[in-house]
C-alpha atoms as a PDB file:
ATOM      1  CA  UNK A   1       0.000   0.000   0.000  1.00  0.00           C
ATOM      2  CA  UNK A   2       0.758   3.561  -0.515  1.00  0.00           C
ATOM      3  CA  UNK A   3       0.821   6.241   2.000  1.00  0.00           C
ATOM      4  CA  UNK A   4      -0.433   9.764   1.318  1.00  0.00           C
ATOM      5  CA  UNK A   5      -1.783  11.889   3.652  1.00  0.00           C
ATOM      6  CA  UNK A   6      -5.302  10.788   4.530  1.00  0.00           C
ATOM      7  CA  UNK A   7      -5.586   8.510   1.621  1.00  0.00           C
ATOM      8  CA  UNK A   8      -4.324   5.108   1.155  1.00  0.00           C
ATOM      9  CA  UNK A   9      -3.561   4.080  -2.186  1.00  0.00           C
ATOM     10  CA  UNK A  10      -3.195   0.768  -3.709  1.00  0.00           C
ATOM     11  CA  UNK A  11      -0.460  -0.494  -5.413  1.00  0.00           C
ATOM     12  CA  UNK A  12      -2.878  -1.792  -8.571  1.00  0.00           C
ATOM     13  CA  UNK A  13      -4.475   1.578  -8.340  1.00  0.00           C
ATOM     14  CA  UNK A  14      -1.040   3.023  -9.073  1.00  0.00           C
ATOM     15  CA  UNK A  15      -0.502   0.797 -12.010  1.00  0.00           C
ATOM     16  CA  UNK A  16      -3.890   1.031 -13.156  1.00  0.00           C
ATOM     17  CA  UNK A  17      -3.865   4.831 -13.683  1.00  0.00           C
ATOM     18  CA  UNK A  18      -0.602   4.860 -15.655  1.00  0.00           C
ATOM     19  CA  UNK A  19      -1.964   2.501 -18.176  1.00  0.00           C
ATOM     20  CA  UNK A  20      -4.472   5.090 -18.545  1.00  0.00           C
ATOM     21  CA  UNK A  21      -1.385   7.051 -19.842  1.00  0.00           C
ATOM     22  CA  UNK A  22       1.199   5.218 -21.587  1.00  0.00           C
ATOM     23  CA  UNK A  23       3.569   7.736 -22.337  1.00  0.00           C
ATOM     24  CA  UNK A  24       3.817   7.594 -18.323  1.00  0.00           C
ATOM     25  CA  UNK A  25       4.074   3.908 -17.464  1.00  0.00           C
ATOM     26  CA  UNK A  26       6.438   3.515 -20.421  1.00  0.00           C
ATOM     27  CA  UNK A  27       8.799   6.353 -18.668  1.00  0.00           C
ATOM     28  CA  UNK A  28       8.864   4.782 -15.232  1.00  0.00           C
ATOM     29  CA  UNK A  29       9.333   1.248 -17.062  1.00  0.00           C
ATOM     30  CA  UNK A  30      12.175   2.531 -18.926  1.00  0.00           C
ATOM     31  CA  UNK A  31      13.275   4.021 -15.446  1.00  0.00           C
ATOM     32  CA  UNK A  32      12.740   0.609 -13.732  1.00  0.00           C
ATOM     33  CA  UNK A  33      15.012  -1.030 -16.676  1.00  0.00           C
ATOM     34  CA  UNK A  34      17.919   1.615 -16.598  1.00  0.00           C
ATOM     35  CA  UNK A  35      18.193   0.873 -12.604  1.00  0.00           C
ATOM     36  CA  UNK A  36      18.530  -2.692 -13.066  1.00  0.00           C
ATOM     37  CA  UNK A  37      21.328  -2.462 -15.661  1.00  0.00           C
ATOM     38  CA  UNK A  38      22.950   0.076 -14.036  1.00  0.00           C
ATOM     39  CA  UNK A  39      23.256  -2.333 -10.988  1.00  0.00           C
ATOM     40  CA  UNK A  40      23.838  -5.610 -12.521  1.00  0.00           C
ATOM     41  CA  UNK A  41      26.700  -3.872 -14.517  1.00  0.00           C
ATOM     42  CA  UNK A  42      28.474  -1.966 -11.538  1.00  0.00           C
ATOM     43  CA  UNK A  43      27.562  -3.730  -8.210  1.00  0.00           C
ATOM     44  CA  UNK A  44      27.002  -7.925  -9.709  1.00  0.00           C
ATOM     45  CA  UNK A  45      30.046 -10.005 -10.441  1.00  0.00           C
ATOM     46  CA  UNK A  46      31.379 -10.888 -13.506  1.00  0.00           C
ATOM     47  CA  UNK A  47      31.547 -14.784 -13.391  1.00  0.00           C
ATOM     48  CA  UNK A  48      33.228 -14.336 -16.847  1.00  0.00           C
ATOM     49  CA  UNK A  49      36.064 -12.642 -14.754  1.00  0.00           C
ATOM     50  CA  UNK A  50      36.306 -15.185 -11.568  1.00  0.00           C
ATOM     51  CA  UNK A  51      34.547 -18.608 -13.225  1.00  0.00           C
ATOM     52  CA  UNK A  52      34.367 -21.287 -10.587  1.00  0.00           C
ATOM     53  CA  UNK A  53      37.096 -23.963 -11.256  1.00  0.00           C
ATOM     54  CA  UNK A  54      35.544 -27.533 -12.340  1.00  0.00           C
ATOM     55  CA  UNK A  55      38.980 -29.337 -10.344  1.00  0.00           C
ATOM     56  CA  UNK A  56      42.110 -28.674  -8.779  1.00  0.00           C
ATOM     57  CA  UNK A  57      44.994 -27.966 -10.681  1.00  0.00           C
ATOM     58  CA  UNK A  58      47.298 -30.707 -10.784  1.00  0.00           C
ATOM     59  CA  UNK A  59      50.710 -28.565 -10.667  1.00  0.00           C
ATOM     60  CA  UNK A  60      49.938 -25.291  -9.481  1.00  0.00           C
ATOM     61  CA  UNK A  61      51.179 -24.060  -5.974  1.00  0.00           C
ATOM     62  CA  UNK A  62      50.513 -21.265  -4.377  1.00  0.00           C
ATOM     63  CA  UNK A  63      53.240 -19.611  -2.190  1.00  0.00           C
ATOM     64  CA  UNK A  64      51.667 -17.580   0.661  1.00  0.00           C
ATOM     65  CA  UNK A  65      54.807 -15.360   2.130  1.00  0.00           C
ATOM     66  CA  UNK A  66      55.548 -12.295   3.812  1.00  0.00           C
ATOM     67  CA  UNK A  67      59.351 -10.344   3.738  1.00  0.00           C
ATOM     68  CA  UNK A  68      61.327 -13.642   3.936  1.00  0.00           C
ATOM     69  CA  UNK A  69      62.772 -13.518   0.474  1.00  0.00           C
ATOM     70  CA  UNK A  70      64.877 -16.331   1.169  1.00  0.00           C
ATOM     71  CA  UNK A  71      62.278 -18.530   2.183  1.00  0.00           C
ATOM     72  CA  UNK A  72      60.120 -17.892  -0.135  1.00  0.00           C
ATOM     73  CA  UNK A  73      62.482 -18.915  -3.086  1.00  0.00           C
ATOM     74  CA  UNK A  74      64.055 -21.444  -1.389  1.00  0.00           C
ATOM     75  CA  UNK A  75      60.630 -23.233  -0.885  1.00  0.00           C
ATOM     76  CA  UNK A  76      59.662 -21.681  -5.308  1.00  0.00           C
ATOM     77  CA  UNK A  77      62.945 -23.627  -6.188  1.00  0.00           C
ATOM     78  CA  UNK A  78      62.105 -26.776  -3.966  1.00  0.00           C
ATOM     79  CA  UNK A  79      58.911 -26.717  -6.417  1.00  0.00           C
ATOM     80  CA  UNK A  80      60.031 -26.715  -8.828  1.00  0.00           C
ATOM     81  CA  UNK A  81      63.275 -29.161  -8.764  1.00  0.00           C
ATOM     82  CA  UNK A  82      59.426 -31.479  -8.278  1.00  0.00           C
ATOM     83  CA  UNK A  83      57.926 -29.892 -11.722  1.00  0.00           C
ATOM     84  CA  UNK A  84      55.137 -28.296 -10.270  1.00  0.00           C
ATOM     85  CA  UNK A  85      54.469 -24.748 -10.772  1.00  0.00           C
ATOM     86  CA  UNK A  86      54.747 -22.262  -7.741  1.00  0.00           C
ATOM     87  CA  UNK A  87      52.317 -18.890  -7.933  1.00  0.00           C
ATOM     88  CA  UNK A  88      53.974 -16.110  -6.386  1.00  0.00           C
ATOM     89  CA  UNK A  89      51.481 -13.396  -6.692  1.00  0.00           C
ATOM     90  CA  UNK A  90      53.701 -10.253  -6.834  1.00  0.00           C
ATOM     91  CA  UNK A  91      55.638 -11.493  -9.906  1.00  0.00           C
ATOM     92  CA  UNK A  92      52.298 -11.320 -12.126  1.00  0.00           C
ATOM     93  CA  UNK A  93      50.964  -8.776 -13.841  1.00  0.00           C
ATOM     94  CA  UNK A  94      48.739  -6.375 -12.202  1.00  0.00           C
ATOM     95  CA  UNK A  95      46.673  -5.731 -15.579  1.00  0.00           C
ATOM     96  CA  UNK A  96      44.874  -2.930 -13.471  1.00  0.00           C
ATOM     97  CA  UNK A  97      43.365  -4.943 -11.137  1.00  0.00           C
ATOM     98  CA  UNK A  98      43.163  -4.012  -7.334  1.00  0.00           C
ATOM     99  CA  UNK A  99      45.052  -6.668  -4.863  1.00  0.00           C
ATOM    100  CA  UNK A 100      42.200  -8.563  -4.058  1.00  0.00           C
ATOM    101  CA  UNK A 101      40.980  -8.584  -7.428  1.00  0.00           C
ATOM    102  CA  UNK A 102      44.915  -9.987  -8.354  1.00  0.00           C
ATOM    103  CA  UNK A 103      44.746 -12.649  -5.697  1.00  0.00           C
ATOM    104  CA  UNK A 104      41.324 -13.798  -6.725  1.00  0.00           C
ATOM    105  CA  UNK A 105      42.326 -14.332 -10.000  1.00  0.00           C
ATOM    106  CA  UNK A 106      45.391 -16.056  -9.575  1.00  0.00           C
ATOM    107  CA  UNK A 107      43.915 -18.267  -6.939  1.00  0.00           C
ATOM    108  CA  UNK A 108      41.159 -19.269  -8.846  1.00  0.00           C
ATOM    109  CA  UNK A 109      42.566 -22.863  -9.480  1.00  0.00           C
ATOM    110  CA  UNK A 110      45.862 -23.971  -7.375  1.00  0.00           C
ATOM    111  CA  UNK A 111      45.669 -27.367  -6.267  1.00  0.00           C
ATOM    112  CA  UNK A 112      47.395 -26.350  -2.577  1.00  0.00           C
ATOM    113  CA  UNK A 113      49.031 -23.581  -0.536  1.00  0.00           C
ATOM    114  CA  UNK A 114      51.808 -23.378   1.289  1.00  0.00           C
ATOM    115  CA  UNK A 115      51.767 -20.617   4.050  1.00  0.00           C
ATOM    116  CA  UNK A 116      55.278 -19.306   5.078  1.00  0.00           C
ATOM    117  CA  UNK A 117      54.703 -18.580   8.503  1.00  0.00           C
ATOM    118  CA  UNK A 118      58.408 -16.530   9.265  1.00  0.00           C
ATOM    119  CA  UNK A 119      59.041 -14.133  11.703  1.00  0.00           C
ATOM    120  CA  UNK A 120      58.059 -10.680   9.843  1.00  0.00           C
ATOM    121  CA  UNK A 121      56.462  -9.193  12.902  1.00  0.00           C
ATOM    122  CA  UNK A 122      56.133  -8.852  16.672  1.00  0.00           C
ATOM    123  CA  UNK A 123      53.159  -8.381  18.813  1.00  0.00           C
ATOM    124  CA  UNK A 124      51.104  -9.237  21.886  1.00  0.00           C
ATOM    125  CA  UNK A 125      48.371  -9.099  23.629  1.00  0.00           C
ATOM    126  CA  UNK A 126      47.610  -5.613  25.222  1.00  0.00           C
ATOM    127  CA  UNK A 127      47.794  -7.209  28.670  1.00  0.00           C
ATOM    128  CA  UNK A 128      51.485  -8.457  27.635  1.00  0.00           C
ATOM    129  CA  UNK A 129      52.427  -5.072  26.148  1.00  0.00           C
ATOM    130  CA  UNK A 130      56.324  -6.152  27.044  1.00  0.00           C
ATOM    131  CA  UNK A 131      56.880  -9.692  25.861  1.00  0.00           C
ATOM    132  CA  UNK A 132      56.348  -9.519  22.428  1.00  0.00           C
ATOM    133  CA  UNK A 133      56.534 -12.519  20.027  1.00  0.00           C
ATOM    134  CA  UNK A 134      57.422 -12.887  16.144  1.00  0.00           C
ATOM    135  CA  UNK A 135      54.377 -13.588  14.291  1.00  0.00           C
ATOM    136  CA  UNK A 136      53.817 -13.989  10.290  1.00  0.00           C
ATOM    137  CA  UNK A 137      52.497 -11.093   8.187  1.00  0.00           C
ATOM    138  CA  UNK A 138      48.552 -10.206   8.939  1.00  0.00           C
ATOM    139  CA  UNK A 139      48.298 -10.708   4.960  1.00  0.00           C
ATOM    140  CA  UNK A 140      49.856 -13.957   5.503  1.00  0.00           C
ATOM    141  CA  UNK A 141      47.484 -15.285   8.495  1.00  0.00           C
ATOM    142  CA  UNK A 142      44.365 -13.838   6.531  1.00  0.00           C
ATOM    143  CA  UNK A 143      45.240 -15.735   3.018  1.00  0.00           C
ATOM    144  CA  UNK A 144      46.206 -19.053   4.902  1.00  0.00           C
ATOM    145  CA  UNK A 145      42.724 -18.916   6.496  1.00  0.00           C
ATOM    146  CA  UNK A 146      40.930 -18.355   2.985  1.00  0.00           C
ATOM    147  CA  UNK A 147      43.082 -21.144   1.295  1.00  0.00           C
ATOM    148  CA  UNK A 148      41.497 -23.399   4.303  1.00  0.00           C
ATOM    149  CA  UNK A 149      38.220 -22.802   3.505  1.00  0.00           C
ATOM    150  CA  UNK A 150      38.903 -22.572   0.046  1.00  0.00           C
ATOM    151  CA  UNK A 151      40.712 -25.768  -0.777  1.00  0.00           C
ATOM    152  CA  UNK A 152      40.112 -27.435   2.570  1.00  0.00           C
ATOM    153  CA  UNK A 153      42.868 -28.107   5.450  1.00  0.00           C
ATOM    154  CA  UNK A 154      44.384 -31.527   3.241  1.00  0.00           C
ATOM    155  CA  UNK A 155      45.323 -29.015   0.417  1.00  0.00           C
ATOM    156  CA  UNK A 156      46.879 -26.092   2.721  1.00  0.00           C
ATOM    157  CA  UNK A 157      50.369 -26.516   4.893  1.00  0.00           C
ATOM    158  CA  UNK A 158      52.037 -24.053   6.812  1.00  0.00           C
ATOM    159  CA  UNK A 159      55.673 -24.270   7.270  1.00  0.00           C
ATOM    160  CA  UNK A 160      57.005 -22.070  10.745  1.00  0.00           C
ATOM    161  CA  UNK A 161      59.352 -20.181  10.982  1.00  0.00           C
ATOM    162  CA  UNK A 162      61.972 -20.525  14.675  1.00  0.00           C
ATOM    163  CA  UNK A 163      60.132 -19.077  17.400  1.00  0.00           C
ATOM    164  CA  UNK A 164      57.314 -17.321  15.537  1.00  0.00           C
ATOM    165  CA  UNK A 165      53.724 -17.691  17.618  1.00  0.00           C
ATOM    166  CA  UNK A 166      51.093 -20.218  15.768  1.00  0.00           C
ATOM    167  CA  UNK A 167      47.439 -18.557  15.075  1.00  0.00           C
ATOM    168  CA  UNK A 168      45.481 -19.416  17.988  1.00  0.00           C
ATOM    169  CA  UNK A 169      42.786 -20.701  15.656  1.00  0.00           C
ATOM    170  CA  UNK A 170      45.411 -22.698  14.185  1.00  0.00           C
ATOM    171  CA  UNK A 171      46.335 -24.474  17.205  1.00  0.00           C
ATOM    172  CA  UNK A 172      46.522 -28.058  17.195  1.00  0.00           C
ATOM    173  CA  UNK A 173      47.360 -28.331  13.374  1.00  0.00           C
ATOM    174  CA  UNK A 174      50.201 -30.048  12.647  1.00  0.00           C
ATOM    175  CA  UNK A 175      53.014 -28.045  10.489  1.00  0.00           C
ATOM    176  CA  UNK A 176      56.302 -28.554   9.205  1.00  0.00           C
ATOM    177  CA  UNK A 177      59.412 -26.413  11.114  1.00  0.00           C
ATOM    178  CA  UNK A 178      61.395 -24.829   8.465  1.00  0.00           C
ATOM    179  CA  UNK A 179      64.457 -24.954  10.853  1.00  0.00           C
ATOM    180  CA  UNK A 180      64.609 -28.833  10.142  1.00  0.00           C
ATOM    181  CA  UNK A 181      66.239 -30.097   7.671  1.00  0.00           C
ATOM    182  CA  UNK A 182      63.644 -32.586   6.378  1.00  0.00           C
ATOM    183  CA  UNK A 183      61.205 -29.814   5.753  1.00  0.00           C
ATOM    184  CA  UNK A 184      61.290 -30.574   2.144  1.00  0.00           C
ATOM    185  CA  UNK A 185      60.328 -34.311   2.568  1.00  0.00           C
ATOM    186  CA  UNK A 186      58.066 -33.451   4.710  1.00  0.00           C
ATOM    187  CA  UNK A 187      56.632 -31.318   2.403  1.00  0.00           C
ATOM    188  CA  UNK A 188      56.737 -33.514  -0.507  1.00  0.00           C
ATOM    189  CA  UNK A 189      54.574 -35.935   1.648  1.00  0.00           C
ATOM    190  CA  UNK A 190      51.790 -33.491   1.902  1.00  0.00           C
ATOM    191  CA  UNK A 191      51.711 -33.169  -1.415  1.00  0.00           C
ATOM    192  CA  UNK A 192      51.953 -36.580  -2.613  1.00  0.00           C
ATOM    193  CA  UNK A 193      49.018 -37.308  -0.207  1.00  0.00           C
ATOM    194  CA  UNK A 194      47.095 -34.067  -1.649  1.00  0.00           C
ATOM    195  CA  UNK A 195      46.983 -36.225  -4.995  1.00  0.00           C
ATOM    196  CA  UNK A 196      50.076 -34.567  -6.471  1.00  0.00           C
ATOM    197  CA  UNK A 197      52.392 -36.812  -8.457  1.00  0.00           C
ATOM    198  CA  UNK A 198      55.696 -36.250  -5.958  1.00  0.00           C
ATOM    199  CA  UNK A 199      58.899 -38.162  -7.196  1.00  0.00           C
ATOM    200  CA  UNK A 200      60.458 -38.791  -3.839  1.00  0.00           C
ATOM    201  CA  UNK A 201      63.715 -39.595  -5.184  1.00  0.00           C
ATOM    202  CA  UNK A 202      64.002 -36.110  -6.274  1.00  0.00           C
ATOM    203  CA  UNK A 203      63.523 -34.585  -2.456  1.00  0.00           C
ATOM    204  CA  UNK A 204      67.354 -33.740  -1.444  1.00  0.00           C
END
């Protein structure tokens, strides 16, 4: 129903008196119509842009890191001396996209992630202002938790860092220390199990 002041007016009543005048109905169709585009084009997304995968990829590997250079392509190199193909997302093209809109795309459809959990940062509770920890990168803790619930927790591993606090909500997970030397066949086990054809007479 319609409000006016001391009338109410029905909705049909509406409708009915601007077929009395088409030149009206047709304007506030056309209205209608132009509102709708306008929003499907600018707010809906484009699943011509971000398609849902059909499978996993098979090869691709996506590297979640934060300053630890030498980590990171130590761990790139390790994947590839096992011919699979590591995604590093700051050595693509930006092709004018946002970051989000980046990392969307070129997560689309890895097979696994591997979150380098290295000591980037410190930080504490505000009750433990003092004793402050190393912790990964925030971008690092927020992308491991989207690969989780993106590929599930079979196709994500974490490898830590020395002394560098584990997500509380990550607790209880096992991971792989990087200070160890059998990290990589370690790693290489978590793959093979994630369906990836590992050679594991490659792993030095």
């Amino acid at each position: 129903m319609l409000f006016l002041p001391n009338i109410f007016v029905s909705p049909l009543d509406v409708l009915h008196q601007q077929l009395q005048q088409p030149s009206l109905f047709y304007f506030h169709l056309e209205s209608f119509l132009r509102s709708i585009k306008y929003e499907i084009e600018n707010f809906w997304e484009d699943e011509k842009e971000h398609p849902k995968p059909t499978k996993f990829s098979n090869n691709k590997i996506f590297i979640i890191h934060g300053h630890d250079e030498g980590t990171k392509e130590k761990v790139a190199r390790f994947l590839m001396q096992m011919n699979l193909d590591p995604i590093i997302l700051h050595e693509k093209p930006n092709e004018g996209k946002t970051i989000i809109e980046k990392f969307e795309k070129h997560s689309l459809d890895v097979g696994f992630a591997i979150a380098l959990l290295t000591p980037d940062d410190v930080g504490n509770s505000r009750v433990n202002e003092k004793n402050l920890t190393y912790r990964a990168r925030q971008n690092v803790i927020l992308e491991l938790g989207y690969f989780i619930g993106k590929l599930g927790r079979k196709r994500v591993c974490a490898l830590l860092g020395k002394d560098v606090e584990i997500p509380s909500d990550y607790s209880g997970i096992l991971y792989i220390p990087l200070e160890e030397e059998t990290w990589k066949f370690n790693l290489a086990k978590e793959l093979k199990n994630a369906g990836f054809k590992i050679d594991m007479n490659k792993v030095i």
